[in-house]
Protein backbone atom coordinates (compact mmCIF):
# COMPACT_ATOMS: atom_id res chain seq x y z
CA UNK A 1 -2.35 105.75 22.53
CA UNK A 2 -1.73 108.02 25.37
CA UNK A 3 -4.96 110.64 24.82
CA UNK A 4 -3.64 113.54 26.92
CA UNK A 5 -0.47 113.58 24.75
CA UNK A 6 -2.77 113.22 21.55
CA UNK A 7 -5.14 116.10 22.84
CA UNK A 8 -2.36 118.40 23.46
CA UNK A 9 -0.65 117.42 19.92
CA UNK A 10 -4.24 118.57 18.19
CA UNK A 11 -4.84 121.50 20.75
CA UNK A 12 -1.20 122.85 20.25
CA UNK A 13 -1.69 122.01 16.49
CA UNK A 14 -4.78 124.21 15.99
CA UNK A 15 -2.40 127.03 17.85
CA UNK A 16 -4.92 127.50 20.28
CA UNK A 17 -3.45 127.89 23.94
CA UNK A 18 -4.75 125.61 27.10
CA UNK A 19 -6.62 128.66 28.41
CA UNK A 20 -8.91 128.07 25.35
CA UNK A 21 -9.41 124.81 26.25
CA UNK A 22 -9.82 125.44 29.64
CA UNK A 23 -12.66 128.46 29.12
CA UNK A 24 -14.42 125.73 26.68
CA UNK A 25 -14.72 123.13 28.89
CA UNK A 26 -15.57 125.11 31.79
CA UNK A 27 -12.15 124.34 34.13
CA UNK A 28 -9.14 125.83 35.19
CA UNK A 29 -6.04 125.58 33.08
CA UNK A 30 -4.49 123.40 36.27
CA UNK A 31 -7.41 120.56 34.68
CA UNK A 32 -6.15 120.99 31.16
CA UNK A 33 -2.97 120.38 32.34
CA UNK A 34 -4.05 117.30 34.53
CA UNK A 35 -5.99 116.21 31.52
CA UNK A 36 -2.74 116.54 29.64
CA UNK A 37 -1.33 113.99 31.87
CA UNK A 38 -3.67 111.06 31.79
CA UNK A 39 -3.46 108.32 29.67
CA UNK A 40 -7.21 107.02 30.40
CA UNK A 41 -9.96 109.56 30.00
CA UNK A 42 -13.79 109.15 30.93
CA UNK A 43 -15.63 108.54 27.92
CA UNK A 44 -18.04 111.98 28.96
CA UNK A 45 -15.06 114.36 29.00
CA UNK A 46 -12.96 112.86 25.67
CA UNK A 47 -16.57 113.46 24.04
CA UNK A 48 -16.64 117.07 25.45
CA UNK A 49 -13.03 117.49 23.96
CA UNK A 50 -14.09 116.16 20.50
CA UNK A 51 -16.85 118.17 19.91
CA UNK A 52 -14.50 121.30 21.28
CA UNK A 53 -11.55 120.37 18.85
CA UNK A 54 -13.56 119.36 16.42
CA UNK A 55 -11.56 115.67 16.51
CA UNK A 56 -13.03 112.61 16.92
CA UNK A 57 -10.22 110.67 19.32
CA UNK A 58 -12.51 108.01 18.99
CA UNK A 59 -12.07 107.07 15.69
CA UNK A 60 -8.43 106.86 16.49
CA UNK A 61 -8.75 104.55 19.42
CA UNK A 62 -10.91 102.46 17.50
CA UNK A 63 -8.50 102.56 14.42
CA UNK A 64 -5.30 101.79 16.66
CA UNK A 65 -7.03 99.04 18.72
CA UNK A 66 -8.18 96.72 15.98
CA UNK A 67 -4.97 97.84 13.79
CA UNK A 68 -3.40 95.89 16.65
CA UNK A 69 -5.56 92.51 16.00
């Protein structure tokens, strides 16, 4: 799973725009857009996102990684 594609899927989703995001997490839009980017993210920020989005990418890691098995 690539999370910054998945994060911007749920963000654009909930039709809220990257500014949102950005004001939420306390960053520029340029971070949001790095963010968007990354296929890795520290387990501090993706928490950050969840409770923002109201998502819990976790759950789907953990689903797709032992789906895998």
């Amino acid at each position: 799973m690539h999370l910054g594609n998945k994060i911007k899927d749920v963000l654009s989703k909930q039709g809220k725009p990257v500014t949102w995001l950005a004001n939420q997490l306390g960053c520029e839009r340029t971070n949001v857009y790095n963010i968007f980017a990354r296929k890795d993210i520290s387990t501090g920020l993706l928490q950050k996102i969840c409770i923002v989005l109201g998502h819990d990418f976790f759950k789907e890691l953990s689903e797709e990684t032992f789906r895998k098995r």
